[in-house]
C-alpha atoms as a PDB file:
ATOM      1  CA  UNK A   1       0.000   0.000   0.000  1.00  0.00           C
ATOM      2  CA  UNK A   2       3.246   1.861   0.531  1.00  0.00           C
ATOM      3  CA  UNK A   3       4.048   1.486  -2.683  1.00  0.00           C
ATOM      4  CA  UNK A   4       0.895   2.490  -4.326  1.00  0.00           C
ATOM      5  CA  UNK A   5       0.516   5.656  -2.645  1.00  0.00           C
ATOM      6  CA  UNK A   6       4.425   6.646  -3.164  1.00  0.00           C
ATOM      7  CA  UNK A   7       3.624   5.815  -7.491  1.00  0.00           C
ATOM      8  CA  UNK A   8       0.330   7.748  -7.207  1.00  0.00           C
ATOM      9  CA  UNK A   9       2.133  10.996  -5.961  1.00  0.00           C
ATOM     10  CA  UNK A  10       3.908  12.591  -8.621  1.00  0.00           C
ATOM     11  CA  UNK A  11       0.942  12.101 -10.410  1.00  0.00           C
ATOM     12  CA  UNK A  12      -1.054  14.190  -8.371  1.00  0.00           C
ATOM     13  CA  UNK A  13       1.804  16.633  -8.313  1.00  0.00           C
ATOM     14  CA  UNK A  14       1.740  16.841 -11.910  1.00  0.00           C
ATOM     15  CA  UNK A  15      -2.304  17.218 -12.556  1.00  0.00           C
ATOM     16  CA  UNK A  16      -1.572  20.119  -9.843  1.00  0.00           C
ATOM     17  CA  UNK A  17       0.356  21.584 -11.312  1.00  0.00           C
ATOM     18  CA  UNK A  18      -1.168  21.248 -15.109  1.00  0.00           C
ATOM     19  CA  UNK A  19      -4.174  23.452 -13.204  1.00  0.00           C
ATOM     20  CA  UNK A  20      -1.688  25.793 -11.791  1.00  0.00           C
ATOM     21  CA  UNK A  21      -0.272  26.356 -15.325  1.00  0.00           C
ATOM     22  CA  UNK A  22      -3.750  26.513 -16.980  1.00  0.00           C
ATOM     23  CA  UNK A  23      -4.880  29.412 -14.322  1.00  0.00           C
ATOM     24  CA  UNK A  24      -1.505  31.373 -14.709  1.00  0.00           C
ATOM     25  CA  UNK A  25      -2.112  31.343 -18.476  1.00  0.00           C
ATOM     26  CA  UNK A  26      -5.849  32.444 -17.722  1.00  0.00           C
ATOM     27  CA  UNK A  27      -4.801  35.322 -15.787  1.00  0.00           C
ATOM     28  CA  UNK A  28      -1.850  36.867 -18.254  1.00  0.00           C
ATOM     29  CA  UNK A  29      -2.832  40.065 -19.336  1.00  0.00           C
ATOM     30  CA  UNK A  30      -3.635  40.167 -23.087  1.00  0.00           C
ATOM     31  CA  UNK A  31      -2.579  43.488 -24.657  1.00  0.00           C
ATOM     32  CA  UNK A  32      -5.874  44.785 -26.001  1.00  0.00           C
ATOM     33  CA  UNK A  33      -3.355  47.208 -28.802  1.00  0.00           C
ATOM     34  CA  UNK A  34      -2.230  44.710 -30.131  1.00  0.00           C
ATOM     35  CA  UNK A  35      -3.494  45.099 -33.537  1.00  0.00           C
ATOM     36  CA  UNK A  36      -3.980  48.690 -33.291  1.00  0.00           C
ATOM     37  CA  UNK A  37      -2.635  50.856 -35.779  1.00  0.00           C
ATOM     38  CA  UNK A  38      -0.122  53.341 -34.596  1.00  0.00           C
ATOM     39  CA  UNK A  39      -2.826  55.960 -35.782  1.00  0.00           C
ATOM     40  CA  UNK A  40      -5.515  54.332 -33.195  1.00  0.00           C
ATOM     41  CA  UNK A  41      -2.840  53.734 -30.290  1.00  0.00           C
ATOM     42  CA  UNK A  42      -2.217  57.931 -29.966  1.00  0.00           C
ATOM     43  CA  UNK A  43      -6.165  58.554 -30.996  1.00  0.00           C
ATOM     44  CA  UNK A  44      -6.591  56.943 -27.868  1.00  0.00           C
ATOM     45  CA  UNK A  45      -3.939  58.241 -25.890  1.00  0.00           C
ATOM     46  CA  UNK A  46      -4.975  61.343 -27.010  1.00  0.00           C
ATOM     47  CA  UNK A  47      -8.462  60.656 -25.693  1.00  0.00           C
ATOM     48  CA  UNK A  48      -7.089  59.446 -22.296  1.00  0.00           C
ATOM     49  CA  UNK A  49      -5.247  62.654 -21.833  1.00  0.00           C
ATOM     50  CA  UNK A  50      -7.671  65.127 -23.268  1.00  0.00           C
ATOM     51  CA  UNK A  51     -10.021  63.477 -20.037  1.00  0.00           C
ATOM     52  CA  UNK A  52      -7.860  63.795 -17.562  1.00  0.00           C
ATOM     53  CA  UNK A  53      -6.512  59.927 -17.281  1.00  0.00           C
ATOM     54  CA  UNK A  54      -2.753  60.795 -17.620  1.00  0.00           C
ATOM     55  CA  UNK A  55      -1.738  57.597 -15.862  1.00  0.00           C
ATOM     56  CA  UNK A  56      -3.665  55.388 -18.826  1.00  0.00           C
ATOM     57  CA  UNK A  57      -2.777  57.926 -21.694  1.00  0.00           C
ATOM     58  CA  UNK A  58       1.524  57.481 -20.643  1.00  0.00           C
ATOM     59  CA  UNK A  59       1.618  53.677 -20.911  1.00  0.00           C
ATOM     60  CA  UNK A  60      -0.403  54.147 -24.315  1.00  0.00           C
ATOM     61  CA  UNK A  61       2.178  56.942 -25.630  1.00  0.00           C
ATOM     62  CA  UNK A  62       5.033  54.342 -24.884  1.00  0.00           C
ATOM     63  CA  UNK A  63       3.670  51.935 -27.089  1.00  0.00           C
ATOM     64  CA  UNK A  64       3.103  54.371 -29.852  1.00  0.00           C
ATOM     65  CA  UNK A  65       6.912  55.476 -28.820  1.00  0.00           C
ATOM     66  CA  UNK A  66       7.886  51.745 -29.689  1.00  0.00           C
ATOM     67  CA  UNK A  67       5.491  50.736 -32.583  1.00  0.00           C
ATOM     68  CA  UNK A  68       6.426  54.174 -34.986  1.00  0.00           C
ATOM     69  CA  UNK A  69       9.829  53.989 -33.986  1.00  0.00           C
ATOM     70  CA  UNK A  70      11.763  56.350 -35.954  1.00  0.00           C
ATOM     71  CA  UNK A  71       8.665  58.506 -37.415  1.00  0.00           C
ATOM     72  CA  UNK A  72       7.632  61.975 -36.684  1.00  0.00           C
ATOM     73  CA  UNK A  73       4.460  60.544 -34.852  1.00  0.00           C
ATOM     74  CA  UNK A  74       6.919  58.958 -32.564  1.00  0.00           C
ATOM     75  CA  UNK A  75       8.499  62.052 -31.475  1.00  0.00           C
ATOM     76  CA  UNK A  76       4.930  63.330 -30.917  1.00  0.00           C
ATOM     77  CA  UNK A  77       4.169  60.476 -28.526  1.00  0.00           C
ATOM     78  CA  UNK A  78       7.111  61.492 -26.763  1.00  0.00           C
ATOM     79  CA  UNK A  79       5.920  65.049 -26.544  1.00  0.00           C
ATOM     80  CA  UNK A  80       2.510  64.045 -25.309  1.00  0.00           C
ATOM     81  CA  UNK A  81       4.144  61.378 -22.952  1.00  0.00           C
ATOM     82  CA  UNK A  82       5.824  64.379 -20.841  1.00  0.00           C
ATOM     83  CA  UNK A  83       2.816  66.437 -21.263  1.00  0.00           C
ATOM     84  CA  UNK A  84       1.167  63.440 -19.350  1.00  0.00           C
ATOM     85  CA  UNK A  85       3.663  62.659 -16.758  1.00  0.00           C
ATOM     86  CA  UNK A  86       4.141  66.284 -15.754  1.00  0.00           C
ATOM     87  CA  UNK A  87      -0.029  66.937 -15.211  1.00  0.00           C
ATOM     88  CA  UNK A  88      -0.124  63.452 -13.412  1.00  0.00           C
ATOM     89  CA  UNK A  89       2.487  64.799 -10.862  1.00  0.00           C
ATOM     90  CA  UNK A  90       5.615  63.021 -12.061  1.00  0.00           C
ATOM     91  CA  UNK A  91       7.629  65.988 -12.840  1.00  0.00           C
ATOM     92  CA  UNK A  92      11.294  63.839 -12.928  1.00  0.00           C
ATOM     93  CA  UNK A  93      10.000  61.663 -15.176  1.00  0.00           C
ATOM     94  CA  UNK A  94       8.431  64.550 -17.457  1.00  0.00           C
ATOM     95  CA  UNK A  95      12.015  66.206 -17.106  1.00  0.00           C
ATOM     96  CA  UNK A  96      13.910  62.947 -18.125  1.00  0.00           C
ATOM     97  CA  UNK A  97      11.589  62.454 -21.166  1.00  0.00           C
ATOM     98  CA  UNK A  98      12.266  66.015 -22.551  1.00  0.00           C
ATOM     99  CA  UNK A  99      15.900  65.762 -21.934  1.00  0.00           C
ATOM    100  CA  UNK A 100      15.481  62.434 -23.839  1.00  0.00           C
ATOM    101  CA  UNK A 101      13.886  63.686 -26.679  1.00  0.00           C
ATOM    102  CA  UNK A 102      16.255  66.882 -27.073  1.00  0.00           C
ATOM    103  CA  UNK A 103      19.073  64.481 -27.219  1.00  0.00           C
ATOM    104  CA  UNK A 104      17.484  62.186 -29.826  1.00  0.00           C
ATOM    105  CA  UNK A 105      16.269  64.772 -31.806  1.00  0.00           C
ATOM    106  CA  UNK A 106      17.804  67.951 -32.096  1.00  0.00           C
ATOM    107  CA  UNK A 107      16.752  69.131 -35.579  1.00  0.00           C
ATOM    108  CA  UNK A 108      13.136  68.414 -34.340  1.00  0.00           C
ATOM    109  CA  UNK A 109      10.332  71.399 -35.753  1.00  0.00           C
ATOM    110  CA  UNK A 110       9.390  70.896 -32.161  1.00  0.00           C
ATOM    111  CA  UNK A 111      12.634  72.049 -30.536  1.00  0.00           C
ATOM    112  CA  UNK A 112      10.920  75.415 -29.422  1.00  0.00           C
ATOM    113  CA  UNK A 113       8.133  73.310 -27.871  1.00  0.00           C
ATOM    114  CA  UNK A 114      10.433  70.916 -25.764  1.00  0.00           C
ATOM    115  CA  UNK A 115      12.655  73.725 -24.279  1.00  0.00           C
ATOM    116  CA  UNK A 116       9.407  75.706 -23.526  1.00  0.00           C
ATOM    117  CA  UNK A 117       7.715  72.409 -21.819  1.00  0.00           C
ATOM    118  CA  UNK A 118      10.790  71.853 -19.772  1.00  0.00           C
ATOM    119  CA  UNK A 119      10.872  75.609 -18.527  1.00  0.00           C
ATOM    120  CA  UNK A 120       6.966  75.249 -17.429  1.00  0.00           C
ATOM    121  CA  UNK A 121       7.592  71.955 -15.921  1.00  0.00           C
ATOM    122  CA  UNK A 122      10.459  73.908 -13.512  1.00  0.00           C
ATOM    123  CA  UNK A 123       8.475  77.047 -13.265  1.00  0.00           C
ATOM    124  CA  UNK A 124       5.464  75.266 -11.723  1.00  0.00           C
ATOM    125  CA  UNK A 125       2.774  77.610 -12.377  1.00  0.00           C
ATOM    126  CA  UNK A 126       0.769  76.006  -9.357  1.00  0.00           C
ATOM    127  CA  UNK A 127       2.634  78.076  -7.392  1.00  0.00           C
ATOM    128  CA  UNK A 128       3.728  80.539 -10.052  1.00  0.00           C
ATOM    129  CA  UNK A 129       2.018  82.973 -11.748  1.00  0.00           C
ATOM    130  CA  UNK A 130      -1.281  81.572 -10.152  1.00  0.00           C
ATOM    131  CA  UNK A 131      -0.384  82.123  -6.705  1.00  0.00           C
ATOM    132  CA  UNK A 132      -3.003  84.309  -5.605  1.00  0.00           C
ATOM    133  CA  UNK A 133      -4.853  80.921  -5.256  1.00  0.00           C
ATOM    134  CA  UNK A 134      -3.133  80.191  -2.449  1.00  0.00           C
ATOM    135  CA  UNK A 135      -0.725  83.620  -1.217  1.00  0.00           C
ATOM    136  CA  UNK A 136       1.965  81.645  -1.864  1.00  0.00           C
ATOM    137  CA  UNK A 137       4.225  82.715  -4.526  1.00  0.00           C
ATOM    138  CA  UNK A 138       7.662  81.258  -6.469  1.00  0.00           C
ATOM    139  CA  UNK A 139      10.284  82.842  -4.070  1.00  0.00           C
ATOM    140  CA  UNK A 140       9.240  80.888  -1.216  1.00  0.00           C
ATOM    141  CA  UNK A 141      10.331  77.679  -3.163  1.00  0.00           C
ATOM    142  CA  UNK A 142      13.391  76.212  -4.233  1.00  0.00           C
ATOM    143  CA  UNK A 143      15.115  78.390  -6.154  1.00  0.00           C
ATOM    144  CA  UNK A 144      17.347  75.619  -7.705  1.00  0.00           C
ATOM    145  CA  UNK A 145      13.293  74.750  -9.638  1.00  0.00           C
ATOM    146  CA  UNK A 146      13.478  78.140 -10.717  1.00  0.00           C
ATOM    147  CA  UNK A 147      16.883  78.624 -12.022  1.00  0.00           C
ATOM    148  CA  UNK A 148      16.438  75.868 -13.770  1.00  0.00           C
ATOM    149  CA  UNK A 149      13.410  77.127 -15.653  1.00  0.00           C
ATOM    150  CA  UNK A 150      14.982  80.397 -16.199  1.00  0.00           C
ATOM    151  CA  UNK A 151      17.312  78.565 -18.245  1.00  0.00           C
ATOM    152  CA  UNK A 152      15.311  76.849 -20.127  1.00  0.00           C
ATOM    153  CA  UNK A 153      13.159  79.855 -21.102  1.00  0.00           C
ATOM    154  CA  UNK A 154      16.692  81.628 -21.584  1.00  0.00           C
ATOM    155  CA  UNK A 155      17.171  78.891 -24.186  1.00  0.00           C
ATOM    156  CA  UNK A 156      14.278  79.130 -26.153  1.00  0.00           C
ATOM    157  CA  UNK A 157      14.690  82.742 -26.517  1.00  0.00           C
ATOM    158  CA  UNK A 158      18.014  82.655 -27.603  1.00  0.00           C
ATOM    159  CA  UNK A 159      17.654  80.151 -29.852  1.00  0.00           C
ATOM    160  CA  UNK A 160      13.814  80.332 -31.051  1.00  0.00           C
ATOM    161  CA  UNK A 161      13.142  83.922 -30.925  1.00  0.00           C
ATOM    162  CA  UNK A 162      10.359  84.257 -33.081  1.00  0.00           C
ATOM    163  CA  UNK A 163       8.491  81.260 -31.614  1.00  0.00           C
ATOM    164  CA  UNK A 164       4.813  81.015 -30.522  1.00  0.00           C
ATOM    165  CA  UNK A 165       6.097  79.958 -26.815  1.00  0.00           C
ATOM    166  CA  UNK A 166       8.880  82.936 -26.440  1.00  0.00           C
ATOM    167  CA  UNK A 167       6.579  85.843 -25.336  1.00  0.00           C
ATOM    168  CA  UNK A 168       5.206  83.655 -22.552  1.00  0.00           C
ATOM    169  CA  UNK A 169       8.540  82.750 -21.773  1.00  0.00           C
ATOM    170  CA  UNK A 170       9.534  86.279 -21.296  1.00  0.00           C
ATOM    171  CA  UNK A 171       6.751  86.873 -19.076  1.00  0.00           C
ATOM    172  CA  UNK A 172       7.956  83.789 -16.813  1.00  0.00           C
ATOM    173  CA  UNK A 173      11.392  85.146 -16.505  1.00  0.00           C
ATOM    174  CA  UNK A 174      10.460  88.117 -15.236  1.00  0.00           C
ATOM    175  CA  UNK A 175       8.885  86.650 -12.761  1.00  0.00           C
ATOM    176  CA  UNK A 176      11.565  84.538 -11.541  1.00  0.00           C
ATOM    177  CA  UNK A 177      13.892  87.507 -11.189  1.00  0.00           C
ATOM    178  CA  UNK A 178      11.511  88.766  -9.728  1.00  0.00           C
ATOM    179  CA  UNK A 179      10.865  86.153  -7.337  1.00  0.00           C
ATOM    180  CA  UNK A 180      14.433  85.187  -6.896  1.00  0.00           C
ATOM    181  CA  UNK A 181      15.629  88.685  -6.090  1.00  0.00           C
ATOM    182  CA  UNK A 182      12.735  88.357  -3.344  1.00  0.00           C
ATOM    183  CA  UNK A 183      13.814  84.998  -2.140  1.00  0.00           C
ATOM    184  CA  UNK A 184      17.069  86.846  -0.902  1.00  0.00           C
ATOM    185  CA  UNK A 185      14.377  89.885   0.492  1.00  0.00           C
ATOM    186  CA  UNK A 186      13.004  86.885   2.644  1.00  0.00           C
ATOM    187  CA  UNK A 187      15.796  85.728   3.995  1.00  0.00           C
ATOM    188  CA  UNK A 188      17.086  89.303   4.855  1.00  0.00           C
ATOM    189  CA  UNK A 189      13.944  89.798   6.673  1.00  0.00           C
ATOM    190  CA  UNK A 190      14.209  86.787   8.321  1.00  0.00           C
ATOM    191  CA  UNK A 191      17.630  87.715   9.741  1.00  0.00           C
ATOM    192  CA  UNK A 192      15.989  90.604  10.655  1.00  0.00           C
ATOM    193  CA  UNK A 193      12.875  89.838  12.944  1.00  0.00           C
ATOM    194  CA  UNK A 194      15.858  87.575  14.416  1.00  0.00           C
ATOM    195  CA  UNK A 195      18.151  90.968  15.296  1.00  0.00           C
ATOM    196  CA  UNK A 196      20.763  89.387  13.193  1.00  0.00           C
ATOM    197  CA  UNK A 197      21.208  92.926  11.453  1.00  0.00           C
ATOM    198  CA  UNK A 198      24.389  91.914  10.046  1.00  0.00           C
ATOM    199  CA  UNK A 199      23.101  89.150   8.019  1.00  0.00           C
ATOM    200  CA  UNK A 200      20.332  90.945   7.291  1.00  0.00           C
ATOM    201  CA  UNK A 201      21.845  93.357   5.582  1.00  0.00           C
ATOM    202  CA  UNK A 202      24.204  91.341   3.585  1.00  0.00           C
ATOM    203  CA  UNK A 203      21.624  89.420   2.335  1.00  0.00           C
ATOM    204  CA  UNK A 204      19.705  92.620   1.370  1.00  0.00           C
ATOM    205  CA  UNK A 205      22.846  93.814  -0.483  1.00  0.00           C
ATOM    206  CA  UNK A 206      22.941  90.606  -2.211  1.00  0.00           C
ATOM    207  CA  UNK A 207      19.324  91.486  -3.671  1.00  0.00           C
ATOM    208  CA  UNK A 208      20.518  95.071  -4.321  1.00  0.00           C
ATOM    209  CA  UNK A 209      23.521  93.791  -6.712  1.00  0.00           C
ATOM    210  CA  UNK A 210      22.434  90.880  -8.237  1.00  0.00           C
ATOM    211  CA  UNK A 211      19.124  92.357  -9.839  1.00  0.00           C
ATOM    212  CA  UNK A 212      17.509  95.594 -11.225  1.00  0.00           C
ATOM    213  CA  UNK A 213      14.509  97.297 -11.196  1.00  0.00           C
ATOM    214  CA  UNK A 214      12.295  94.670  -9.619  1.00  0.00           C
ATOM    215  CA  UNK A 215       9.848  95.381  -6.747  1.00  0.00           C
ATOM    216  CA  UNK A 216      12.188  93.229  -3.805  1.00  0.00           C
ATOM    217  CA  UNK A 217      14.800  96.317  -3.822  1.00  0.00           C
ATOM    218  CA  UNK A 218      12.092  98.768  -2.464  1.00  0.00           C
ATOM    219  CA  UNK A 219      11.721  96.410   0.797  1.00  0.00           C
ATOM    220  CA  UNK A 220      15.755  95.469   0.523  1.00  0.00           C
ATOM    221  CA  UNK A 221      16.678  99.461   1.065  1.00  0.00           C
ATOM    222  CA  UNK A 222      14.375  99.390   3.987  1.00  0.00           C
ATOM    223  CA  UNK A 223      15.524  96.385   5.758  1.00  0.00           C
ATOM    224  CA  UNK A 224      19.019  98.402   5.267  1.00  0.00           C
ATOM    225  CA  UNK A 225      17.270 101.644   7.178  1.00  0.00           C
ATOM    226  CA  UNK A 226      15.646  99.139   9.551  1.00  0.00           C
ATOM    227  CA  UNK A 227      18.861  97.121  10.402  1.00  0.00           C
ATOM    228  CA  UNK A 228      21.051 100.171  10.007  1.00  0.00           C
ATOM    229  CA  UNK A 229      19.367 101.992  12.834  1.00  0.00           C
ATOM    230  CA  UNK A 230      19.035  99.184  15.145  1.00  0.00           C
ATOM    231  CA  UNK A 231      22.730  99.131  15.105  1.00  0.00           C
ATOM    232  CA  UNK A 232      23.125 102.809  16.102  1.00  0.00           C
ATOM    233  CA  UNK A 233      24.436 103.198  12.322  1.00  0.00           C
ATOM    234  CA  UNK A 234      23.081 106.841  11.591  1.00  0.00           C
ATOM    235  CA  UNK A 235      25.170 107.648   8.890  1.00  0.00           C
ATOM    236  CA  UNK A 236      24.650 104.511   6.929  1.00  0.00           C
ATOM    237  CA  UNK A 237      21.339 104.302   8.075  1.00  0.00           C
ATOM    238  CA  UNK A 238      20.627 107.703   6.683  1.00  0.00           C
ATOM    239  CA  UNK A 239      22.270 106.790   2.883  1.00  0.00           C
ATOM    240  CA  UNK A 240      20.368 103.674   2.667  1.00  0.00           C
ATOM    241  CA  UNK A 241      16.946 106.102   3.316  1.00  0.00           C
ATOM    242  CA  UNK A 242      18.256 108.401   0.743  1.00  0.00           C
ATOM    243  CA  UNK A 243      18.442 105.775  -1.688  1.00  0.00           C
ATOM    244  CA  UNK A 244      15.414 104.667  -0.736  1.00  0.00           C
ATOM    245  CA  UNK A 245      13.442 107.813  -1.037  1.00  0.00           C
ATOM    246  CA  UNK A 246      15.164 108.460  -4.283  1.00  0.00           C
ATOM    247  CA  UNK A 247      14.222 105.457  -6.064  1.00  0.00           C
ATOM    248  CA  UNK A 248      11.209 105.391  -4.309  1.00  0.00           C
ATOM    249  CA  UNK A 249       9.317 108.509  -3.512  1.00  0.00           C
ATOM    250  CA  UNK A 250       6.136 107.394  -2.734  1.00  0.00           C
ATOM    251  CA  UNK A 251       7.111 104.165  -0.856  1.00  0.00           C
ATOM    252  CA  UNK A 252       4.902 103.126   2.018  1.00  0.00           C
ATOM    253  CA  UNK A 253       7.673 101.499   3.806  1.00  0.00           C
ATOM    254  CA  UNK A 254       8.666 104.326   6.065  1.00  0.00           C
ATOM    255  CA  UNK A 255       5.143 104.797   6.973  1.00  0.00           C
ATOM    256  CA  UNK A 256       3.405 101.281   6.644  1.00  0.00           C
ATOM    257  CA  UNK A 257       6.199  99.023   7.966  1.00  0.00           C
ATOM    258  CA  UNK A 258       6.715  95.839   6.869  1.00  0.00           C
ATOM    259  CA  UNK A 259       3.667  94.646   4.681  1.00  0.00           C
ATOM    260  CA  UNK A 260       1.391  91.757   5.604  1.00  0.00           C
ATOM    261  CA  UNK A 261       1.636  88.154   4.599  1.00  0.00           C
ATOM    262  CA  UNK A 262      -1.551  88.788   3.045  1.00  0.00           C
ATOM    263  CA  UNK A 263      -0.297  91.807   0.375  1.00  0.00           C
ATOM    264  CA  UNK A 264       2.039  89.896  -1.742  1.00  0.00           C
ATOM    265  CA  UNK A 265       5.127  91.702  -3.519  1.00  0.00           C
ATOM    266  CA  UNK A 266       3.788  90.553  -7.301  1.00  0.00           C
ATOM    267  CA  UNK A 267       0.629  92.957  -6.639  1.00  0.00           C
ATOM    268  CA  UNK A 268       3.119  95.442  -7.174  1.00  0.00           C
ATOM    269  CA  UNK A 269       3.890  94.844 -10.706  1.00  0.00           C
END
């Protein structure tokens, strides 16, 4: 009886594991494009994305990426693909696309379009020119983000001036400078409201040489005034205020104080 049960087992075994087969096999995902066209694979990407479904219209876009492989509807899938990655939140991957497709293609017709794509990826207009949305602005970011897109916008107007995306682009770097130059304005004040006057006026300096004509240097010359006096400075205290009032004449500074959190700098221009 031994015997018979000890035969009868690898039988069993191997019926088990004919069923286990047959259910993995069951289970396999079947690729529903596979007899798509290239034309129907980015009609319905497109459609995915034009929805809202990002995360279903990317995986489509990489199959069109691998199915017209060396055709200008290729290099459109790639375009689309980093649309879709950067409005579903994965801004890397969006970024490593671009820099992909830049690389692969550089004569592309759609050069001016990358470069500008890449700048608004960095710029995050969520917290950009939209701000008011949430009285946050750009120059309480990373500035590394913003640099970044500067350059990129630099780029295409360098290189693409007479392109649809370049006046927007000029737009955006103004308001990086303009943030960045604040950026330093909120550190000086931080240094400030800490009675490190020192740093605080270092830091305003920095603002005051680095960049031109942008709102920050208004509060910069009166952190200087501020800082100044509460170091017994007169003298310099009184050629920072000069400067001030010169550029300045009508600034509310030296009779409003520091402004709220609530009355953002970009009101100004």
């Amino acid at each position: 009886m031994h015997r018979a049960k000890l035969s009868a087992l690898p039988a069993w075994l191997a019926l088990c594991s004919a069923a286990w087969l047959v259910a993995g096999c069951s289970s396999t995902t079947t690729d529903r494009t596979a007899n798509w066209s290239p034309n129907r694979i980015y009609a319905e990407a497109k459609e995915e994305a034009d929805s809202g479904a990002y995360d279903k219209a990317v995986p489509l876009f990489e199959k069109l990426e691998g199915r017209a492989a060396g055709t200008p509807l290729a290099q459109q899938a790639q375009l689309d693909k980093a649309y879709a990655q950067f409005k579903s939140g994965d801004r890397p991957a969006a970024i490593a696309t671009l820099d992909r497709f830049m690389k692969l293609h550089p004569a592309s017709p759609a050069m001016d379009y990358a470069i500008y794509l890449k700048g608004v990826i960095n710029f995050n207009d969520d917290l950009g020119l939209f701000s008011w949305l949430t009285r946050q602005d750009l120059s309480e970011r990373d500035q590394k983000a913003a640099k970044e897109s500067f350059e990129s916008f630099k780029d295409l107007i360098t290189r693409f001036p007479e392109s649809r995306y370049t006046p927007d682009a000029r737009q955006r770097m103004n308001y990086i400078v303009n943030s960045l130059a604040q950026y330093e304005v909120h550190v000086a004040r931080y240094y400030y409201t800490r009675g490190a006057y020192l740093a605080a006026i270092n830091r305003a300096q920095i603002a005051l040489a680095d960049y031109r004509e942008v709102p920050a240097l208004e509060e910069a010359l009166y952190i200087m005034v501020q800082s100044y006096d509460a170091l017994g400075m007169a003298d310099l205290r009184d050629d920072a205020k000069r400067v001030l009032t010169t550029n300045y004449p009508q600034s509310e500074y030296l009779t409003r104080g520091f402004r709220a959190k609530d009355d953002p700098w970009w009101k100004l221009w």
